[in-house]
Protein backbone atom coordinates (compact mmCIF):
# COMPACT_ATOMS: atom_id res chain seq x y z
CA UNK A 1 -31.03 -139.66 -249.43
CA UNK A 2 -30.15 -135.89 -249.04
CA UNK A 3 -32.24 -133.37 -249.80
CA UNK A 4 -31.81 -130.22 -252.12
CA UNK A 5 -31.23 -126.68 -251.43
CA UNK A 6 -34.99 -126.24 -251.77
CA UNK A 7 -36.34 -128.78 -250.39
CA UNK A 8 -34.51 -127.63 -247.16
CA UNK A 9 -36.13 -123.87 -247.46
CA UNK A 10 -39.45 -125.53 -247.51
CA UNK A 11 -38.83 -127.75 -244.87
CA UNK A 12 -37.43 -124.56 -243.01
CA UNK A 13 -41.23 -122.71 -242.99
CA UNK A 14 -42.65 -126.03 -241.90
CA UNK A 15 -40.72 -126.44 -239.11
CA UNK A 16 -41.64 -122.96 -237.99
CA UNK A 17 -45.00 -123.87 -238.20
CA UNK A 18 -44.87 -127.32 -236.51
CA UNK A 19 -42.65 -125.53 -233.80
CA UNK A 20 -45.74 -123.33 -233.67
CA UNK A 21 -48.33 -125.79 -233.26
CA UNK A 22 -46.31 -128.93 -231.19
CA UNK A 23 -43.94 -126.99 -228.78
CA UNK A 24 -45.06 -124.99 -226.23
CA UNK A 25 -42.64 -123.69 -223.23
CA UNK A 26 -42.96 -125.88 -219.78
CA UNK A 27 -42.21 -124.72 -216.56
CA UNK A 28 -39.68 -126.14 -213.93
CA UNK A 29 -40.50 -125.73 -210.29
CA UNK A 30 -37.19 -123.95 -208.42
CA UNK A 31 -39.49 -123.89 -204.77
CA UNK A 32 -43.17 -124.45 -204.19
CA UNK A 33 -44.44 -124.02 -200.64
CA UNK A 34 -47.83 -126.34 -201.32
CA UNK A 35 -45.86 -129.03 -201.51
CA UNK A 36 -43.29 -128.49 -197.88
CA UNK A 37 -44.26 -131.17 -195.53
CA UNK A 38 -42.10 -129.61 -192.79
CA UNK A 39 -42.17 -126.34 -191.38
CA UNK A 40 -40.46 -123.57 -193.79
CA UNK A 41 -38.57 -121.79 -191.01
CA UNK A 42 -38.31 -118.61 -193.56
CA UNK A 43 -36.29 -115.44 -191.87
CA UNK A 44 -38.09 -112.81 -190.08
CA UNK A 45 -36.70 -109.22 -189.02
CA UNK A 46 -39.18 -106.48 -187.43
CA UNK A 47 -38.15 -103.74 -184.56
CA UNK A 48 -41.58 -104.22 -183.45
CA UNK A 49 -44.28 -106.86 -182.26
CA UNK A 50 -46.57 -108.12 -183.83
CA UNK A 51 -43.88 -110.29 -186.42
CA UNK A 52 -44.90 -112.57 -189.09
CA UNK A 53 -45.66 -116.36 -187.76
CA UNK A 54 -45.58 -119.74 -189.36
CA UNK A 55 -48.86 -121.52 -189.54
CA UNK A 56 -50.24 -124.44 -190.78
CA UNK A 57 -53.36 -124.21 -192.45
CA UNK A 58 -55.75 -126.19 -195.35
CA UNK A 59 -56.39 -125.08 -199.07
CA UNK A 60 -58.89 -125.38 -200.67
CA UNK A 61 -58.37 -128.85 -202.10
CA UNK A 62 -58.33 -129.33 -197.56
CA UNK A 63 -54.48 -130.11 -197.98
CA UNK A 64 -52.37 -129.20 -195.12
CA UNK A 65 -50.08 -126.36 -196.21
CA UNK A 66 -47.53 -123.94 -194.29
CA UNK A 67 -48.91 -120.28 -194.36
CA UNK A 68 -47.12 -116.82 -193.33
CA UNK A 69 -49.56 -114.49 -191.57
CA UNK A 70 -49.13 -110.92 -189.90
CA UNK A 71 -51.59 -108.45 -188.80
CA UNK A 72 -50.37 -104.60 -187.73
CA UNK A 73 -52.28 -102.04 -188.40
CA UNK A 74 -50.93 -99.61 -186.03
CA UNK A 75 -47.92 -98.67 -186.66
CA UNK A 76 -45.18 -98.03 -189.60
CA UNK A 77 -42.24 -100.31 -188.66
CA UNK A 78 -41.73 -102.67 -191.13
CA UNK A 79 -41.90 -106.35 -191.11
CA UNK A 80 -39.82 -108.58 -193.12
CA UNK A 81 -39.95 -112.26 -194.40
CA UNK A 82 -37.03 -114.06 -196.30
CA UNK A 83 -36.94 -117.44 -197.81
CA UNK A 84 -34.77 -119.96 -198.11
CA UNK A 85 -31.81 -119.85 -200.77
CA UNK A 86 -33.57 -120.71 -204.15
CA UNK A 87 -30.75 -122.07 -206.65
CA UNK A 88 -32.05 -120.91 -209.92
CA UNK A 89 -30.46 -123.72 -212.29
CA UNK A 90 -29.30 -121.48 -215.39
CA UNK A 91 -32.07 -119.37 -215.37
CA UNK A 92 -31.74 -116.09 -215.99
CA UNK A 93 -35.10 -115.01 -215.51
CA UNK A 94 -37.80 -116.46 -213.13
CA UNK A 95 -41.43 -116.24 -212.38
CA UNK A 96 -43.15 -115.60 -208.55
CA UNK A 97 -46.75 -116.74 -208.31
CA UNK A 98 -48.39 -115.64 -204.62
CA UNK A 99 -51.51 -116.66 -203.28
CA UNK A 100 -52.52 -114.07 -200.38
CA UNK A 101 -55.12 -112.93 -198.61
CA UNK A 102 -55.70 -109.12 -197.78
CA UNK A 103 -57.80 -107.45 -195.10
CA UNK A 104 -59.68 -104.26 -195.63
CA UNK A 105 -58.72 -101.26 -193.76
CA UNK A 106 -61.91 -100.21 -192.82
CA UNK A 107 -63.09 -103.78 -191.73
CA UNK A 108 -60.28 -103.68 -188.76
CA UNK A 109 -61.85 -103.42 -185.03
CA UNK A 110 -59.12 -99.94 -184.81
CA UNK A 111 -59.31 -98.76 -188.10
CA UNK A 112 -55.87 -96.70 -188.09
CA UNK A 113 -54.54 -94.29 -190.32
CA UNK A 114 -50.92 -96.06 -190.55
CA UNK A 115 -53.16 -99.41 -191.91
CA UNK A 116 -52.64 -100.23 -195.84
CA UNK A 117 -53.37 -103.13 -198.35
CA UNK A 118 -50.01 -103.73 -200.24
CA UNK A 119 -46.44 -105.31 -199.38
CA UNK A 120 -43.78 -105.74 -201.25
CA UNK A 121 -41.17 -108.12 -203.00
CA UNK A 122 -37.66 -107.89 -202.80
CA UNK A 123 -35.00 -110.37 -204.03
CA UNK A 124 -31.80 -110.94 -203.36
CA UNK A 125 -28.43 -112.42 -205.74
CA UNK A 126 -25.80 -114.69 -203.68
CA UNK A 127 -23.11 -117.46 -205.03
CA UNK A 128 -24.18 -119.34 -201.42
CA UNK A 129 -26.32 -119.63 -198.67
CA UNK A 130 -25.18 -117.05 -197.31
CA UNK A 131 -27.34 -115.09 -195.33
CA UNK A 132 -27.95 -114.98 -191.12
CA UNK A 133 -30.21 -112.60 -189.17
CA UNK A 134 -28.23 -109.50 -190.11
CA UNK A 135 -27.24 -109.74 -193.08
CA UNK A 136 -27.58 -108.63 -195.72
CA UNK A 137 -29.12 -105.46 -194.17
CA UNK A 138 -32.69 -105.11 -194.16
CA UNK A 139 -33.34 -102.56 -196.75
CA UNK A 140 -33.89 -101.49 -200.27
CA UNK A 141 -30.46 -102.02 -202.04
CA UNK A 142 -29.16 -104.37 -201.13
CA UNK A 143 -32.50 -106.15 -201.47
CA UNK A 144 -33.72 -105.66 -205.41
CA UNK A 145 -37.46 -104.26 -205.27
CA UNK A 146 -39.75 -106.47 -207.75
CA UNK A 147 -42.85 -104.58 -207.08
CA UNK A 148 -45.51 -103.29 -204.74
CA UNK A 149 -48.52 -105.78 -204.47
CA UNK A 150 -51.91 -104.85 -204.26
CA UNK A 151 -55.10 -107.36 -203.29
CA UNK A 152 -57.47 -107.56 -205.89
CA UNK A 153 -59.73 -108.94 -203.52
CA UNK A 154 -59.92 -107.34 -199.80
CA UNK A 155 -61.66 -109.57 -196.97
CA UNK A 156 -64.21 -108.21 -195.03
CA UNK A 157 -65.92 -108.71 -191.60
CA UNK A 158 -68.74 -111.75 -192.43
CA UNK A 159 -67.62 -111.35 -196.01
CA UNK A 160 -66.72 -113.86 -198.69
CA UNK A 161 -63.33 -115.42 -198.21
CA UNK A 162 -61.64 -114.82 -201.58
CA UNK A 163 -57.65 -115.40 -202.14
CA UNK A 164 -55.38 -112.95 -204.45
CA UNK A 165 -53.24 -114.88 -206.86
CA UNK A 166 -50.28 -112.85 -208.57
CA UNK A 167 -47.24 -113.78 -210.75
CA UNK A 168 -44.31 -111.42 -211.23
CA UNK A 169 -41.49 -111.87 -213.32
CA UNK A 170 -37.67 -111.15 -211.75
CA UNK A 171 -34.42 -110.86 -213.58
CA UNK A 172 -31.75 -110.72 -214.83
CA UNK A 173 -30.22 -113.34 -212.21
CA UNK A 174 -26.43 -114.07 -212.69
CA UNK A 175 -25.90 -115.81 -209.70
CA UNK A 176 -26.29 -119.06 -208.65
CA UNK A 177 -29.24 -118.34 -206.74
CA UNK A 178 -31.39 -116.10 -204.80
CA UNK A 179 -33.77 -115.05 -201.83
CA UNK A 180 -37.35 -113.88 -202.00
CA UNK A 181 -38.02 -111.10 -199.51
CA UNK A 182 -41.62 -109.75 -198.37
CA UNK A 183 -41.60 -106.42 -196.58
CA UNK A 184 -45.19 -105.43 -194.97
CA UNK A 185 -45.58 -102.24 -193.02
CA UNK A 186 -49.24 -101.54 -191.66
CA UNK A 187 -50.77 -104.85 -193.20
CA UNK A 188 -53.08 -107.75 -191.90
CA UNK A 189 -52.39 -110.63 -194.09
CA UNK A 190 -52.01 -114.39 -195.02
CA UNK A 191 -49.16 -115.59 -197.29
CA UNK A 192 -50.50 -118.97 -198.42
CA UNK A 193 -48.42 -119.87 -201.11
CA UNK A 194 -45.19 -119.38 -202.80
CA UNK A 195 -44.13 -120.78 -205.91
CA UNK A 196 -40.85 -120.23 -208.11
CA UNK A 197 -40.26 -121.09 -211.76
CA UNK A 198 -39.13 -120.70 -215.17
CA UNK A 199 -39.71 -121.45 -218.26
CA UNK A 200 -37.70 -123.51 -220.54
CA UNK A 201 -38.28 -124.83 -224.66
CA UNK A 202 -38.44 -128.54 -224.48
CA UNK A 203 -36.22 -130.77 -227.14
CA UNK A 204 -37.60 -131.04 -230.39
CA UNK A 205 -37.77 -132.94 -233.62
CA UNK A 206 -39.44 -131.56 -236.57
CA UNK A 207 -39.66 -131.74 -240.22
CA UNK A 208 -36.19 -133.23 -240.51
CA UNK A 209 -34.28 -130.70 -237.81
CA UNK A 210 -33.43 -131.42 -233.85
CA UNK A 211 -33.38 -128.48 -231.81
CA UNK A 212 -32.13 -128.78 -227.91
CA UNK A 213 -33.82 -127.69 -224.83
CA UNK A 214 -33.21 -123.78 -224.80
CA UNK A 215 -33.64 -121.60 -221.58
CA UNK A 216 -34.26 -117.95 -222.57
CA UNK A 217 -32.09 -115.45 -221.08
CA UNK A 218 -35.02 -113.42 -222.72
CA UNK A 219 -38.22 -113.04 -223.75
CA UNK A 220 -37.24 -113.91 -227.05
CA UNK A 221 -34.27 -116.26 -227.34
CA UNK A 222 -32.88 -118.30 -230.40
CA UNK A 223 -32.62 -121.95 -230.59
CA UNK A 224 -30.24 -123.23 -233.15
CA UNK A 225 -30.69 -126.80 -234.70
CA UNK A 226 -29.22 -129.35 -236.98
CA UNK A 227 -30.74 -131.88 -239.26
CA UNK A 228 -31.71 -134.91 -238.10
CA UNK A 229 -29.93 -137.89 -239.49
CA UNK A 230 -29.50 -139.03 -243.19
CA UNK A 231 -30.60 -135.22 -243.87
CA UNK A 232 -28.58 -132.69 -245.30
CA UNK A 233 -28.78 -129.26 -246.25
CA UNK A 234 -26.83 -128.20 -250.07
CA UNK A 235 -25.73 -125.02 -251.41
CA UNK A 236 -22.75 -123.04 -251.53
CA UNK A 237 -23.11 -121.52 -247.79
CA UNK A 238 -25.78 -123.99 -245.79
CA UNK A 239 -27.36 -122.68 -242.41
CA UNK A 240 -28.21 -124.74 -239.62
CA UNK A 241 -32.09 -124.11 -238.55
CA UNK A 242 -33.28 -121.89 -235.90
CA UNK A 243 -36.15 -120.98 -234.20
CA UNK A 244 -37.23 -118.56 -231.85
């Protein structure tokens, strides 16, 4: 049986609100260190010793993870950390959740003036894997900056052992994928996890409408529909459903 012009503009406000109240956007995983059983073997570039250094290390479920650590305090040369290529599977926009730990300044045996509590996150767009040692050159453009990170929580000699967790958003992406980069200058830190995703609208069926799984290439994106089987909308100019 089809259903009337009507009936269909009813059904249209329900399915917004059943969109509402059933779907809800899930996340797909693009890289998560947590879960590397092997060692990372991310890029590192400094002019200067110390350099960052792979460790293996427990969470705090006592799972065996691979960390990223540093620790100089005196002096300004800067320290850099690129991952692996990260394919980003149609998304155009992507999310970067760290887990770090941060020590204070003033809590270092030589507290030095050069010392400071932030890094920062670069990316970097390529159609391949196709970056070595050198290239592309270590520096702001051609490396995208995300942000400057700052540790909510500081550690402190015979203090409590808290970790930072933040998640920043990077984008547009065009290409097929991307690096992360991590540029510390003057820091003592531990980078215990890295994860990588997006989000994505999951298929639906609703009041009489299908809509597909939609990736956003924005915060707000429209998903167009159809009616399900044996359902019909009538009138003189019909309109498939859509959501947003």
């Amino acid at each position: 049986m089809e259903l009337t012009y009507w009936s269909i503009v009813l059904l249209g406000h329900i399915i917004l609100l059943n969109w509402a109240h059933l779907a809800s956007a899930v996340e797909e995983v693009l890289m998560n260190t947590k879960t590397e059983t092997s060692d990372l073997k991310w890029t590192i570039f400094s002019h200067a010793k110390p350099e960052w250094e792979e460790v293996s290390g427990l969470d705090e479920e006592n799972n065996s993870v691979r960390t990223y650590e540093i620790c100089q305090i005196d002096s300004s040369s800067s320290h850099w950390l690129r991952s692996g290529f990260i394919q980003r599977r149609g998304a155009s926009q992507v999310y970067v959740e760290l887990r770090f730990t941060m020590m204070e300044c003033s809590s270092t045996s030589t507290h030095h003036r050069s010392c400071k509590e932030t890094f920062n996150l670069y990316y970097y767009q390529a159609d391949s894997n196709e970056a070595t040692a050198t290239y592309p050159p270590w520096m702001e453009n051609p490396y995208t900056k995300v942000d400057t990170v700052a540790a909510d929580f500081l550690l402190r000699k015979d203090g409590e052992r808290k970790f930072n967790m933040k998640t920043l958003r990077l984008g547009p992406l065009s290409k097929r994928g991307f690096y992360l980069a991590f540029q510390t200058q003057g820091a003592c830190m531990a980078l215990l996890s890295v994860r990588v995703f997006f989000k994505k609208c999951p298929p639906l069926v609703s009041a009489l409408s299908s809509f597909p799984e939609t990736i956003p290439r924005t915060l707000v994106q429209e998903a167009q529909g159809e009616c399900v089987e044996h359902a019909a909308q009538q009138g003189p100019r019909p309109r498939p459903p859509k959501l947003f």
